[in-house]
Protein backbone atom coordinates (compact mmCIF):
# COMPACT_ATOMS: atom_id res chain seq x y z
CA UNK A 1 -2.00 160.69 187.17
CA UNK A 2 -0.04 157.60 188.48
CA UNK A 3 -1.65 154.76 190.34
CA UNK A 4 0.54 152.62 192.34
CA UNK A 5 -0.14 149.19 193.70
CA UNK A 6 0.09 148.45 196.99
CA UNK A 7 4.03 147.35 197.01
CA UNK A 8 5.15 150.22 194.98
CA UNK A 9 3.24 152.37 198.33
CA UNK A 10 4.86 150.09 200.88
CA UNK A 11 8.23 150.83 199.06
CA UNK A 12 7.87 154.54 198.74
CA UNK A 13 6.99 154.61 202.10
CA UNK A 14 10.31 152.53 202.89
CA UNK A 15 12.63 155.20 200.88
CA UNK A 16 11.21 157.95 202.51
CA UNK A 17 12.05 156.32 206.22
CA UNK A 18 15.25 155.22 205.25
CA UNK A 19 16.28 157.93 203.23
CA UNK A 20 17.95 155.84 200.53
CA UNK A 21 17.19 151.96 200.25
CA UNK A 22 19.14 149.27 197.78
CA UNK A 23 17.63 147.46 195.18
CA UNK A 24 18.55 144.18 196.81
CA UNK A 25 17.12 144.91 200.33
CA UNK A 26 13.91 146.04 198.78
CA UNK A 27 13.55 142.39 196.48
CA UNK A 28 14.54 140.42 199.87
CA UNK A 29 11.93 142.54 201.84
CA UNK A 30 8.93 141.96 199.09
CA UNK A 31 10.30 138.27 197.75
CA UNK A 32 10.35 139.63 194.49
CA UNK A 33 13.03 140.02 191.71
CA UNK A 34 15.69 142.62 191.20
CA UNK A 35 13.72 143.91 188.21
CA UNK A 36 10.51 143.92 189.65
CA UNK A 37 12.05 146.33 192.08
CA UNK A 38 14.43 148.31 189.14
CA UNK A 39 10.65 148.57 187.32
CA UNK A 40 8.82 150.16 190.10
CA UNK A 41 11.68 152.86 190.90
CA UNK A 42 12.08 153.39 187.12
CA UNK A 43 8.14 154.25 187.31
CA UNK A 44 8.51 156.25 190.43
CA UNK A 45 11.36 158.03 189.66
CA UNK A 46 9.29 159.31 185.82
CA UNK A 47 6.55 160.90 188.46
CA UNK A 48 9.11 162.28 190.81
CA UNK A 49 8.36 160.52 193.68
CA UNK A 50 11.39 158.93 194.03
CA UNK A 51 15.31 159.34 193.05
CA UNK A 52 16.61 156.75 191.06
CA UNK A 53 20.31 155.58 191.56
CA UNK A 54 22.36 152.72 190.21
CA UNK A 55 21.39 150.21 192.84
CA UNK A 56 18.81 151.99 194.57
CA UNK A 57 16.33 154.58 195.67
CA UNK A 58 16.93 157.49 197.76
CA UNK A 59 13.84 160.55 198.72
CA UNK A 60 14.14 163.60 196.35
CA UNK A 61 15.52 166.58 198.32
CA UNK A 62 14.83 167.56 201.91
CA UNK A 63 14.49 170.95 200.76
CA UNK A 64 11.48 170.35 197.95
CA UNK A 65 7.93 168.33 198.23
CA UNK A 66 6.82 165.77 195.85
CA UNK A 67 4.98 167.05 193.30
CA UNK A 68 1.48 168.08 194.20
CA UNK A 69 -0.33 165.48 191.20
CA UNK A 70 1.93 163.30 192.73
CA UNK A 71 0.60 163.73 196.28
CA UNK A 72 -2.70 163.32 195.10
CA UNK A 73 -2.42 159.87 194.75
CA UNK A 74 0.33 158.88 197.31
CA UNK A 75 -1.16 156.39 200.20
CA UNK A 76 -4.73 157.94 198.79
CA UNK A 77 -6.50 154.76 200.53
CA UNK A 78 -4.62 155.33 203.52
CA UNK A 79 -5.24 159.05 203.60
CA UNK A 80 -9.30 158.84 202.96
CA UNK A 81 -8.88 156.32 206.29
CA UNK A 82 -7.38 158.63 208.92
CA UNK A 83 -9.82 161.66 206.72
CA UNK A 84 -13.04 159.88 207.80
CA UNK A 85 -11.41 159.34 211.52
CA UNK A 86 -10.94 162.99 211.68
CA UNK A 87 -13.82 164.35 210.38
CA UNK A 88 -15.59 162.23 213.20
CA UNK A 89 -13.86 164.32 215.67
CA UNK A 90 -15.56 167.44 214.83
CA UNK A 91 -18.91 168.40 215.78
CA UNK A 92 -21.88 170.14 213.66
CA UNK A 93 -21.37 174.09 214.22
CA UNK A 94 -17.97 174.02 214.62
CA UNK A 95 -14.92 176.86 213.28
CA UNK A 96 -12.17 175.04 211.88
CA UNK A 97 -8.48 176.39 210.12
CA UNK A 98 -8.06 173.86 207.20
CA UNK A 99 -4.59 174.54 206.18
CA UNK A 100 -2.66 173.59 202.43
CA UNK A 101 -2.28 169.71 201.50
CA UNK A 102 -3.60 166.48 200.05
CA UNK A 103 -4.38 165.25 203.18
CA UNK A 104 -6.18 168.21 204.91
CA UNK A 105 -8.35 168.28 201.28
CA UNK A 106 -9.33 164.48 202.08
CA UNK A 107 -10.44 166.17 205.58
CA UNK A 108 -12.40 167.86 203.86
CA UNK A 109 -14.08 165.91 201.79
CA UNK A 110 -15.00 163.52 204.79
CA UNK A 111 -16.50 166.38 206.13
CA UNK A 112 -19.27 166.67 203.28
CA UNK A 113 -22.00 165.21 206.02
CA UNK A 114 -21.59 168.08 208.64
CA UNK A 115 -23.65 170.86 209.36
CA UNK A 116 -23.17 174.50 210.43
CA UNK A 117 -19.56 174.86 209.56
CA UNK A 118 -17.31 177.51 209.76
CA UNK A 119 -14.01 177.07 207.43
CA UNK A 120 -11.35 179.51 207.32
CA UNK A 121 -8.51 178.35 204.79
CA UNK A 122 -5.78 178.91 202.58
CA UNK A 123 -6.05 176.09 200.25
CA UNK A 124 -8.35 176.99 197.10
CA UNK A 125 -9.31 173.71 196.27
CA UNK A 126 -10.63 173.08 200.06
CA UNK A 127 -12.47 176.30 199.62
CA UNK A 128 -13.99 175.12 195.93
CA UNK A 129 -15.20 171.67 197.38
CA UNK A 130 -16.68 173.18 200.58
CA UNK A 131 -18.27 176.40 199.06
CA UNK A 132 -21.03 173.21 198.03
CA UNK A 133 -21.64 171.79 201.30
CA UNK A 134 -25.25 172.99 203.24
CA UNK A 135 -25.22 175.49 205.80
CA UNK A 136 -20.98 176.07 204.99
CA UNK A 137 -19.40 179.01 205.18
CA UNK A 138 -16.04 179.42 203.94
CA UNK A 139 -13.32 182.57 204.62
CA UNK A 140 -10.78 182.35 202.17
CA UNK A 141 -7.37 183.80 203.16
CA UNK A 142 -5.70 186.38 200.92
CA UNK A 143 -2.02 186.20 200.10
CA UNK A 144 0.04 185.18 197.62
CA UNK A 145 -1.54 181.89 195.25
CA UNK A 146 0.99 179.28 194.79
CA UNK A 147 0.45 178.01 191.37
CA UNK A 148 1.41 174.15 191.69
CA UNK A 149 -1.66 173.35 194.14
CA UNK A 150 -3.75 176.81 194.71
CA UNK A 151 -2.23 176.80 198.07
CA UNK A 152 -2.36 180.66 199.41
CA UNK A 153 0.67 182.28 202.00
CA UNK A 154 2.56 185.16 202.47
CA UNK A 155 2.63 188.08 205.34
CA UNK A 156 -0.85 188.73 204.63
CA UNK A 157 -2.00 185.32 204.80
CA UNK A 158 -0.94 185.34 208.73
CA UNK A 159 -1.69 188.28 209.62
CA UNK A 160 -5.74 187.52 208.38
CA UNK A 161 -5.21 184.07 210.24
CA UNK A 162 -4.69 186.19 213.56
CA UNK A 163 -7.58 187.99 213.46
CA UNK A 164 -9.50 184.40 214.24
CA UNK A 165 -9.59 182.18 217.24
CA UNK A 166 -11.14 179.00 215.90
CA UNK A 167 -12.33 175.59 217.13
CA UNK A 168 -10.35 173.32 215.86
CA UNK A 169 -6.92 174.02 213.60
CA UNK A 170 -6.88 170.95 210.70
CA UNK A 171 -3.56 171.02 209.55
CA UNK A 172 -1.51 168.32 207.44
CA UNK A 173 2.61 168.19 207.82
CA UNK A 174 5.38 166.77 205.35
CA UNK A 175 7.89 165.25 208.17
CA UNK A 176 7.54 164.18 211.75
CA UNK A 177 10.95 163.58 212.98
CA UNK A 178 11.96 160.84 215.62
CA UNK A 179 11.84 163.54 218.52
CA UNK A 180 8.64 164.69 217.37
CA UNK A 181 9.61 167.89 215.70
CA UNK A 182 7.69 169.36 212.65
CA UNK A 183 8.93 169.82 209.61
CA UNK A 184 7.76 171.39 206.20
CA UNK A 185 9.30 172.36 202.64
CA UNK A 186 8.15 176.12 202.08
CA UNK A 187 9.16 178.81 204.77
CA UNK A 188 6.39 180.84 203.66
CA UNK A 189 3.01 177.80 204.14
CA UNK A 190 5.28 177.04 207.78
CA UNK A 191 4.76 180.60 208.28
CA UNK A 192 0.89 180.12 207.62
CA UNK A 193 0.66 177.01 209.98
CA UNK A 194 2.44 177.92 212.90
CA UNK A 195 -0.13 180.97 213.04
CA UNK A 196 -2.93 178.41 212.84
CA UNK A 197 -1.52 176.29 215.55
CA UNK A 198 -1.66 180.19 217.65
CA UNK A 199 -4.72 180.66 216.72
CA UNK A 200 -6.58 177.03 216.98
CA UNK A 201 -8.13 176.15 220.58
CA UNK A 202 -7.55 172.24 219.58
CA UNK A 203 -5.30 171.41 216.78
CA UNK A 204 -5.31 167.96 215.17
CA UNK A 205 -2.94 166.50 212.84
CA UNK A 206 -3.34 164.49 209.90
CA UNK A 207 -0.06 162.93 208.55
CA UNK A 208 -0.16 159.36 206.98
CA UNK A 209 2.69 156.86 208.03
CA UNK A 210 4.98 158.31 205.08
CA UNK A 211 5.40 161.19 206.52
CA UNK A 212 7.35 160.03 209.67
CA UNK A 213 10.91 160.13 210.04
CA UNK A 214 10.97 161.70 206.31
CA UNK A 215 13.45 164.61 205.85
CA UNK A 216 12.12 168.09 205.33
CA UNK A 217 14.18 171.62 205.37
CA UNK A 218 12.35 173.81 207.84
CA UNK A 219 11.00 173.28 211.19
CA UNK A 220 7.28 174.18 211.94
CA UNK A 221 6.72 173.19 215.50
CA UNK A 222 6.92 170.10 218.06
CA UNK A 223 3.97 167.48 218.70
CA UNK A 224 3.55 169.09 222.57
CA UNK A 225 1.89 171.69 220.11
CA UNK A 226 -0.93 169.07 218.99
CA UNK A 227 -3.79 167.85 220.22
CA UNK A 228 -4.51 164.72 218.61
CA UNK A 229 -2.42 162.99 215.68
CA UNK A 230 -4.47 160.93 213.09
CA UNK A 231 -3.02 158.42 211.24
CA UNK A 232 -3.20 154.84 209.46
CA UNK A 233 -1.11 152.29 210.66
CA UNK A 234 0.08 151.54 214.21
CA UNK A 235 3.51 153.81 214.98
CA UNK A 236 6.56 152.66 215.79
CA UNK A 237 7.08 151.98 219.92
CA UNK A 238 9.92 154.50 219.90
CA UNK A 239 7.34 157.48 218.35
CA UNK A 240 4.70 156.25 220.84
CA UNK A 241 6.52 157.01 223.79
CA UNK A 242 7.46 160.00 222.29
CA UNK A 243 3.59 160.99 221.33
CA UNK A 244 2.73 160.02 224.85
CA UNK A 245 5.05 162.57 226.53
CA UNK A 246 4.11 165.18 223.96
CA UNK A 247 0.28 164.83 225.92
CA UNK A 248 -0.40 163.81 222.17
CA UNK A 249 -3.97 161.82 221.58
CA UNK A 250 -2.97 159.16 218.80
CA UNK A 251 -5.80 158.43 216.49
CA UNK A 252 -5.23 155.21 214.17
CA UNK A 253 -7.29 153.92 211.36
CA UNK A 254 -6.17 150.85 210.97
């Protein structure tokens, strides 16, 4: 499992804004060398969380997610921040969705303290860590298992997810775009959220400050569709206004 330092985060986060970023701007942007910069893509690029090129960096695909070990570990400060912010939003004896991620399972972990809950999800390892808590119950969705990070969709997977009408809808996202669209990598786990957002009386979003403006193949929804957005740094003026007219609660732990 790689650990980066807090640079090799900042530039990640740059590549995946940018889209592709040059060895040069990133050294002037840090004040550090060339190689210093050639060293931490080199590293990045050996976990696939990056695409190396002569010169630069550019994000992996827009049509396939970072490797789930990968995730794990990704802004994992920053995550466990905008986790605990969440988790203070729900109340004791509440129904919740918890949908598939490394973000929504750091939801879930902050949520270790609560009492009376009701969690319906599709992500096995959410289900393993809560099936502990006092007083928890946990539904499991059928479907089909997805073997890189016991994430659970398919036809049957929505279909179960209709026959509830929960509290609250946790969900995580890959991309929010400029205009405030949603975007994710697998048809089939969009599939499984958008029936979540249906079927959540408030839904709240967890997406760290990567996941803007990063590229992602297939479109889940729009932020008018969210209740509140929780996240870790202050966003950009131009997504603010755009939050605002969604009728968006913005939620930063800064």
């Amino acid at each position: 499992m790689i650990i980066l330092n807090q640079r090799q985060q900042e530039l990640l986060g740059i590549v995946h804004r940018e889209s592709y970023v040059t060895v040069e701007k990133l050294a002037a942007h840090f004040g550090v060398t060339h190689q210093t910069i050639r060293r931490d893509i080199a590293l990045m690029a050996e976990h696939q969380l990056l695409q190396r090129y002569h010169g630069g960096a550019s994000v992996l695909s827009s049509v396939e997610n970072v490797a789930y070990n990968a995730r794990q570990v990704l802004c994992i400060e920053e995550k466990r921040r905008l986790a605990a912010l969440l988790a203070k939003q729900i109340p004791d004896n509440a129904s919740l969705f918890i949908n598939i991620g490394t973000t929504t399972e750091e939801v879930a972990k902050a949520l270790h303290r609560h009492r009376g809950l009701r969690v319906i999800t599709n992500n096995l390892h959410v289900a393993d860590m809560m099936a502990d808590y006092p007083d928890c119950e946990v539904i499991v969705l059928g479907g089909v298992l997805r073997k890189r990070d016991r994430g659970i969709t398919g036809e049957a997977t929505v279909q179960l997810i209709r026959q509830f009408k929960v509290d609250y809808g946790i969900i995580g996202i890959s991309s929010i775009e400029n205009d405030g669209v949603l975007r994710d990598y697998d048809y089939r786990e969009v599939r499984t959220s958008e029936a979540i957002i249906q079927q959540s009386r408030q839904v709240l979003l967890a997406a760290d400050h990567s996941k803007f403006g990063r590229p992602a193949l297939v479109e889940l929804g729009h932020l008018s569709q969210v209740h509140a957005l929780f996240t870790d740094k202050p966003v950009p003026a131009e997504m603010a206004t755009v939050i605002a007219e969604a009728g968006t609660q913005l939620f930063v732990a800064d």
